[in-house]
N, C-alpha and C. Protein backbone atom coordinates (compact mmCIF):
# COMPACT_ATOMS: atom_id res chain seq x y z
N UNK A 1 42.36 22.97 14.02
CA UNK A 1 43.10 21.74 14.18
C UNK A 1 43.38 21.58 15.68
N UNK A 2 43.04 20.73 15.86
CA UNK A 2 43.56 19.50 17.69
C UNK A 2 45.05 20.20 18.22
N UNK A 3 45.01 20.36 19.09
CA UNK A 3 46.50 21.16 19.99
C UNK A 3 47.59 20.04 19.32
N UNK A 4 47.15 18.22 19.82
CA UNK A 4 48.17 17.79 19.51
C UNK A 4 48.89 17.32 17.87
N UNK A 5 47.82 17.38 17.17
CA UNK A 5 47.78 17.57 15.53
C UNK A 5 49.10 18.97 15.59
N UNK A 6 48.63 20.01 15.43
CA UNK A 6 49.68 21.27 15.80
C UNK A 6 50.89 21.07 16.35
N UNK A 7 51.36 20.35 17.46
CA UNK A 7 51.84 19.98 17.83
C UNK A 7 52.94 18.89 17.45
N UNK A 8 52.39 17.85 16.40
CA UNK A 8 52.82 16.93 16.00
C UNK A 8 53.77 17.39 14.91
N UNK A 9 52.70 18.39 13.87
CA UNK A 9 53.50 18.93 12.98
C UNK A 9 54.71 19.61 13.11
N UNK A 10 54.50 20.56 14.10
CA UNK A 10 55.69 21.77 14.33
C UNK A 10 57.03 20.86 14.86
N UNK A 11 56.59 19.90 15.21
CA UNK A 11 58.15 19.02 15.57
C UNK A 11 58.77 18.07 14.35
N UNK A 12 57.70 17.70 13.93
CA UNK A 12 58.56 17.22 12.20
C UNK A 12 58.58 18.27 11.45
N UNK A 13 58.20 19.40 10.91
CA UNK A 13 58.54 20.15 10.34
C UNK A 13 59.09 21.44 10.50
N UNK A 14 59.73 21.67 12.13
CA UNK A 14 60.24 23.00 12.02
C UNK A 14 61.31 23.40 11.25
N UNK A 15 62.32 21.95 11.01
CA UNK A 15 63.68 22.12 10.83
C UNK A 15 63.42 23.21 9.16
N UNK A 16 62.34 23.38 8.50
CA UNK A 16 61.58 23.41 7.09
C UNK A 16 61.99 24.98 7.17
N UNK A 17 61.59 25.53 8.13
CA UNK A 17 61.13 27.46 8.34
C UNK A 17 61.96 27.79 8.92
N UNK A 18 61.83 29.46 8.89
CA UNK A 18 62.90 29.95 10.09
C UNK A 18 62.49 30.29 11.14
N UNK A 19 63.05 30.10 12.08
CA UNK A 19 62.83 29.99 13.34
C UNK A 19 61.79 31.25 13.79
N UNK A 20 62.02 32.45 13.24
CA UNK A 20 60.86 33.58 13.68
C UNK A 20 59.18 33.20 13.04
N UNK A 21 59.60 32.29 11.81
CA UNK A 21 58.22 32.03 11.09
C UNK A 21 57.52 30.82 12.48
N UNK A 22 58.02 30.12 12.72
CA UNK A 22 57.26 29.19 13.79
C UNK A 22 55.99 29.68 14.25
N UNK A 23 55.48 31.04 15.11
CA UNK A 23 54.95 31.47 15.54
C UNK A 23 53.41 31.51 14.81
N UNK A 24 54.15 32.16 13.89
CA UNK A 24 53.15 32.35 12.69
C UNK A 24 52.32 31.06 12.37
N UNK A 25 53.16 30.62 12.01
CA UNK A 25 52.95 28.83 11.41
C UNK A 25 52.06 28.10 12.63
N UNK A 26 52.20 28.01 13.32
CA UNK A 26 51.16 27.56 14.99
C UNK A 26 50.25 28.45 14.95
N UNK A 27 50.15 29.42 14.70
CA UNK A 27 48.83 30.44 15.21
C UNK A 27 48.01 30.04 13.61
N UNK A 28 48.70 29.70 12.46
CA UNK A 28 47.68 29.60 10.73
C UNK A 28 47.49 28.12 11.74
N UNK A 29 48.34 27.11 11.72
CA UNK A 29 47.60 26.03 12.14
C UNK A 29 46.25 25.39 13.20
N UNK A 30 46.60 26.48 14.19
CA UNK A 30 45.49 26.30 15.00
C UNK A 30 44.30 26.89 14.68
N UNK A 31 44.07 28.05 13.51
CA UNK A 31 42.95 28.18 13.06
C UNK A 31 42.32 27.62 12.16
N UNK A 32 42.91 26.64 11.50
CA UNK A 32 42.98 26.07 9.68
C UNK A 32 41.67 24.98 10.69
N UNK A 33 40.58 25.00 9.83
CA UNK A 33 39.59 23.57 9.94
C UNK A 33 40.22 22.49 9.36
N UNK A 34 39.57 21.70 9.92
CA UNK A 34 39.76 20.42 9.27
C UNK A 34 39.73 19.48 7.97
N UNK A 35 39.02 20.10 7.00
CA UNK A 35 39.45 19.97 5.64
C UNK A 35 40.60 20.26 5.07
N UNK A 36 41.54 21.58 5.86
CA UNK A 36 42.56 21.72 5.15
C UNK A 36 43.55 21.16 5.64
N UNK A 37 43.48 20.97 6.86
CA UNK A 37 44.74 20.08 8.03
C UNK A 37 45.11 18.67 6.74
N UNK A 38 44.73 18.22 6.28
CA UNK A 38 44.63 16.69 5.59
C UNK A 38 45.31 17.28 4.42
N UNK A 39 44.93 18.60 4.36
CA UNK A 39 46.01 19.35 2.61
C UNK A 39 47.18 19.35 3.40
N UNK A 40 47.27 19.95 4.43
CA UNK A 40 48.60 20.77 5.31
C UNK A 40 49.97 19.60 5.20
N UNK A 41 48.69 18.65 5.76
CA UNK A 41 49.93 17.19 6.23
C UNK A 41 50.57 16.37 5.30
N UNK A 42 49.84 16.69 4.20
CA UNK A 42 50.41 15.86 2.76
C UNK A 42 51.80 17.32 1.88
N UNK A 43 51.84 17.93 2.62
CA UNK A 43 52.85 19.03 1.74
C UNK A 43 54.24 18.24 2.00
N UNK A 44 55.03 18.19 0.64
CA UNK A 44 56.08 18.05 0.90
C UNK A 44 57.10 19.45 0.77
N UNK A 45 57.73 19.53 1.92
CA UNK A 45 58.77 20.54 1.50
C UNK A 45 60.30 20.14 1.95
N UNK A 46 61.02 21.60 1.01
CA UNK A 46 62.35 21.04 0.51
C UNK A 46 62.95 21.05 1.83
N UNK A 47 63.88 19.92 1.66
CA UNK A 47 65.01 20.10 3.31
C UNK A 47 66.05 21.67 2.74
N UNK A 48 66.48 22.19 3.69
CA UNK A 48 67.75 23.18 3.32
C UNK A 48 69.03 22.45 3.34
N UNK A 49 69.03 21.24 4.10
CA UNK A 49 70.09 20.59 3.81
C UNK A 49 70.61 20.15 2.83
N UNK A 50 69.91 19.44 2.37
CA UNK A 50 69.72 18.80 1.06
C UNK A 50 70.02 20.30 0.37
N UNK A 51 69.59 21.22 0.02
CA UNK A 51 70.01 22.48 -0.99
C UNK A 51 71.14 22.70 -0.53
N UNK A 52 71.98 23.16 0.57
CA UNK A 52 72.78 23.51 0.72
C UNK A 52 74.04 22.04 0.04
N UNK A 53 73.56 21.11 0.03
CA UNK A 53 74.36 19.64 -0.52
C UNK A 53 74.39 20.10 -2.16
N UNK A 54 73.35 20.10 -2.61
CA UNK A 54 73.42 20.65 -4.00
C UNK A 54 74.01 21.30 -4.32
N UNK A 55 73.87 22.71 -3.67
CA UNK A 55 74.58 23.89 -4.17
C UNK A 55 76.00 23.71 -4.11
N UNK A 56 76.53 23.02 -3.35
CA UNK A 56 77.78 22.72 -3.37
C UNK A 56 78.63 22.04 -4.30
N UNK A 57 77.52 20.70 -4.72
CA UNK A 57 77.94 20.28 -5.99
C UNK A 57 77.51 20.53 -7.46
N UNK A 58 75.89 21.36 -7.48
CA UNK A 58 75.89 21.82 -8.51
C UNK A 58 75.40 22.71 -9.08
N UNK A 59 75.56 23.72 -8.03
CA UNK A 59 75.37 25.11 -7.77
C UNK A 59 75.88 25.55 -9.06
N UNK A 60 77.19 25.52 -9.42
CA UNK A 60 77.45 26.25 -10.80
C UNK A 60 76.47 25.83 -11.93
N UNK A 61 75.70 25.00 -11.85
CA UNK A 61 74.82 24.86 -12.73
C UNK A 61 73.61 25.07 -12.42
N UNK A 62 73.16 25.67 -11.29
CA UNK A 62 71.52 26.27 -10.82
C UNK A 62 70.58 25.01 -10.57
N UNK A 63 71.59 23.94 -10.71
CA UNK A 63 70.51 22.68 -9.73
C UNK A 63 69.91 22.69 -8.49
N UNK A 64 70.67 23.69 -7.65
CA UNK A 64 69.97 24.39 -6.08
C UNK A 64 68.72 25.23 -6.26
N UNK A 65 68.75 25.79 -7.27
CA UNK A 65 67.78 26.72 -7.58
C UNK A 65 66.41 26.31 -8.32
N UNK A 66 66.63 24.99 -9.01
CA UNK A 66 65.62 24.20 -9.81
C UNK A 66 65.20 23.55 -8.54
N UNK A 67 66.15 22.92 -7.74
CA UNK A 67 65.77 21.66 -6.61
C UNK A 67 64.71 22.46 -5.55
N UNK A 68 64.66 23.97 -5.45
CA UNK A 68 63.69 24.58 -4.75
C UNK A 68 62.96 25.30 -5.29
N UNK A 69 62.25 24.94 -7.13
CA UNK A 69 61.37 25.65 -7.25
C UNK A 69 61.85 27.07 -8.12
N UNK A 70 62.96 27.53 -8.15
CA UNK A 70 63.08 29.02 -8.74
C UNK A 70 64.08 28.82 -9.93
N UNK A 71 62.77 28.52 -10.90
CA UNK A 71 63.06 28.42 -11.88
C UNK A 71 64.17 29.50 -12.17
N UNK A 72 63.70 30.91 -12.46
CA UNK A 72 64.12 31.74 -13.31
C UNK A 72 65.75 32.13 -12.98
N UNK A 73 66.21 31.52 -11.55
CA UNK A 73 67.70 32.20 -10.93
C UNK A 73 68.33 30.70 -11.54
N UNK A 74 67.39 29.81 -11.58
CA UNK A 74 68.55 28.39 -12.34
C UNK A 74 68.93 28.30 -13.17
N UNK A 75 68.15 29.13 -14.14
CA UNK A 75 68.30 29.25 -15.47
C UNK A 75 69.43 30.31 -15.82
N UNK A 76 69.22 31.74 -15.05
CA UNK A 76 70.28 32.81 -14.97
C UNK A 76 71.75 31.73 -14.16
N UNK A 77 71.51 31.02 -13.90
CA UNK A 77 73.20 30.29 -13.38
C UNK A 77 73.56 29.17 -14.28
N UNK A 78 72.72 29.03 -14.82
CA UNK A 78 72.83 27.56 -15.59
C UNK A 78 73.52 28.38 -17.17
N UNK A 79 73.19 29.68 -17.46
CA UNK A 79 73.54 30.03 -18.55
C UNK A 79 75.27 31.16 -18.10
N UNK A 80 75.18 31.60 -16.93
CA UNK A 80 76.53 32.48 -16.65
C UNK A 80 77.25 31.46 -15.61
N UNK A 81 77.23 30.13 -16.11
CA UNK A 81 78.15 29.28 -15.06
C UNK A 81 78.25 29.62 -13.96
N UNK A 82 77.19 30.07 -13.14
CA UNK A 82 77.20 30.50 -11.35
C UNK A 82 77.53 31.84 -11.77
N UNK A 83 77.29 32.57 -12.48
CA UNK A 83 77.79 34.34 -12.51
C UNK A 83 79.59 34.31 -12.25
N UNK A 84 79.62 33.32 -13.21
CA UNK A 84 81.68 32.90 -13.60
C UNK A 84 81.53 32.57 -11.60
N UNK A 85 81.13 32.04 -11.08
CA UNK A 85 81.27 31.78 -10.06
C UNK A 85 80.73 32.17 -8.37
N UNK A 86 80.91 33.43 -8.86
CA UNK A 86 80.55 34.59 -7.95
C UNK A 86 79.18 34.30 -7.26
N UNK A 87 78.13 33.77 -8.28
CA UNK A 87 76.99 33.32 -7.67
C UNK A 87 76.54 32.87 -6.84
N UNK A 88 77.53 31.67 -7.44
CA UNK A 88 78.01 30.14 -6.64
C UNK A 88 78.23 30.44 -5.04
N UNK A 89 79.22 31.37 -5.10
CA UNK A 89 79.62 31.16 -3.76
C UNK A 89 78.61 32.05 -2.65
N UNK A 90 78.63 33.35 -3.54
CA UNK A 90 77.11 33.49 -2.59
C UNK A 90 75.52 32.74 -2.15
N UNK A 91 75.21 31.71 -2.98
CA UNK A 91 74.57 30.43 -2.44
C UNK A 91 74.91 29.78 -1.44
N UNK A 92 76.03 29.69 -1.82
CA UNK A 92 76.01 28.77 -0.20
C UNK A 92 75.69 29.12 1.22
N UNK A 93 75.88 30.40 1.07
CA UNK A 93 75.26 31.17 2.27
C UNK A 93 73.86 31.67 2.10
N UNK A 94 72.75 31.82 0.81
CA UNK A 94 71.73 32.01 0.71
C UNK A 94 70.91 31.06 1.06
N UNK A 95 71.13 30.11 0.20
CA UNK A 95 70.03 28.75 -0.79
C UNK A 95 69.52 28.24 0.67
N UNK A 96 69.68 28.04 2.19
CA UNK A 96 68.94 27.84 3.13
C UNK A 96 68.24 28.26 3.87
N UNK A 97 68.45 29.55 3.76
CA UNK A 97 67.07 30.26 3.69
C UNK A 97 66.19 30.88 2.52
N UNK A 98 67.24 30.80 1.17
CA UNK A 98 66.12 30.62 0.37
C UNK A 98 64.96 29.89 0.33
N UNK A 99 65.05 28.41 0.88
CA UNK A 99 64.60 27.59 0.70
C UNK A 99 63.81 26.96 1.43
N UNK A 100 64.14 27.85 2.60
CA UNK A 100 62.89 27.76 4.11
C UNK A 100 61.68 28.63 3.90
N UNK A 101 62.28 29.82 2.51
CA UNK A 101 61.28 31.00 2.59
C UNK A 101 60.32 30.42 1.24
N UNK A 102 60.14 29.70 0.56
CA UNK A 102 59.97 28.80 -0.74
C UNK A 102 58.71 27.98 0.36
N UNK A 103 59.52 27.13 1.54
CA UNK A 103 58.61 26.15 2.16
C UNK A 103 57.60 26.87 2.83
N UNK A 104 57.85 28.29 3.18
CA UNK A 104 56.75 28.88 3.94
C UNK A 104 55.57 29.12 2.63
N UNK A 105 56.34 29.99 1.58
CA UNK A 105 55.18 30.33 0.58
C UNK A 105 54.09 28.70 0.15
N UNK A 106 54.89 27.94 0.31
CA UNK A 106 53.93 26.51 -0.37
C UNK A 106 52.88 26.48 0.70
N UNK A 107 53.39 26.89 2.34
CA UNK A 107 52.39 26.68 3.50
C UNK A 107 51.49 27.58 3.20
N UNK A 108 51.77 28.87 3.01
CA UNK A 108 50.79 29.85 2.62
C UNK A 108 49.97 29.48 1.70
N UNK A 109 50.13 29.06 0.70
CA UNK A 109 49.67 29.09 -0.53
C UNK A 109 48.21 27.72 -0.41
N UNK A 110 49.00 27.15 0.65
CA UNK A 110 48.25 25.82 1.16
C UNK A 110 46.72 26.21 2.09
N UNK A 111 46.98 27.35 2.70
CA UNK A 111 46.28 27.82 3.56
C UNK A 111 44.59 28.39 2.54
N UNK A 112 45.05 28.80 1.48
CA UNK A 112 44.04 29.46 1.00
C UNK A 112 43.29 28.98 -0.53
């Protein structure tokens, strides 16, 4: 892919990853041909904002956890009301980088 293609992306989508993944993410992009660049650019991924908004309001019910894909922890909160809570509150400090690490696997997954 074109320097400024690479380029274009990593500025609309860094806010997506964590900041050490960047690197990574520029070095898969600049090798990816051009058939897959056109997959790359159509990915939608989750904001962490937006999860961290959820989890706040409906975190005790594992809507943070459905809204990024993981099924099986939404379901474990959706049935122990946030783990009587406890869950809950540890989300709010997870679910944004849960959810950056979710957007990397879709990039990966995109790659191959």
């Amino acid at each position: 892919m074109e320097a400024s293609k690479v380029d274009m992306f990593m500025m609309m989508n860094s806010k997506f990853f964590e900041s050490h993944h960047l690197i990574f993410i520029r070095e898969k992009l600049e090798s990816v041909d051009d058939s897959k660049s056109n997959l790359i650019y159509s990915l939608q991924f989750k904001d962490p904002t937006t999860a961290l908004i959820i989890s706040i309001f409906g975190g005790h019910l594992g809507i943070d956890r459905f809204y990024i894909g993981d099924t099986g922890m939404g379901i474990g909160k959706l049935l122990t009301c946030g783990g009587i809570g406890i869950w809950t509150i540890v989300d709010f400090f997870l679910i944004q980088g849960a959810t950056r690490e979710k957007n990397l696997e879709l990039f990966q997954n995109s790659l191959y």
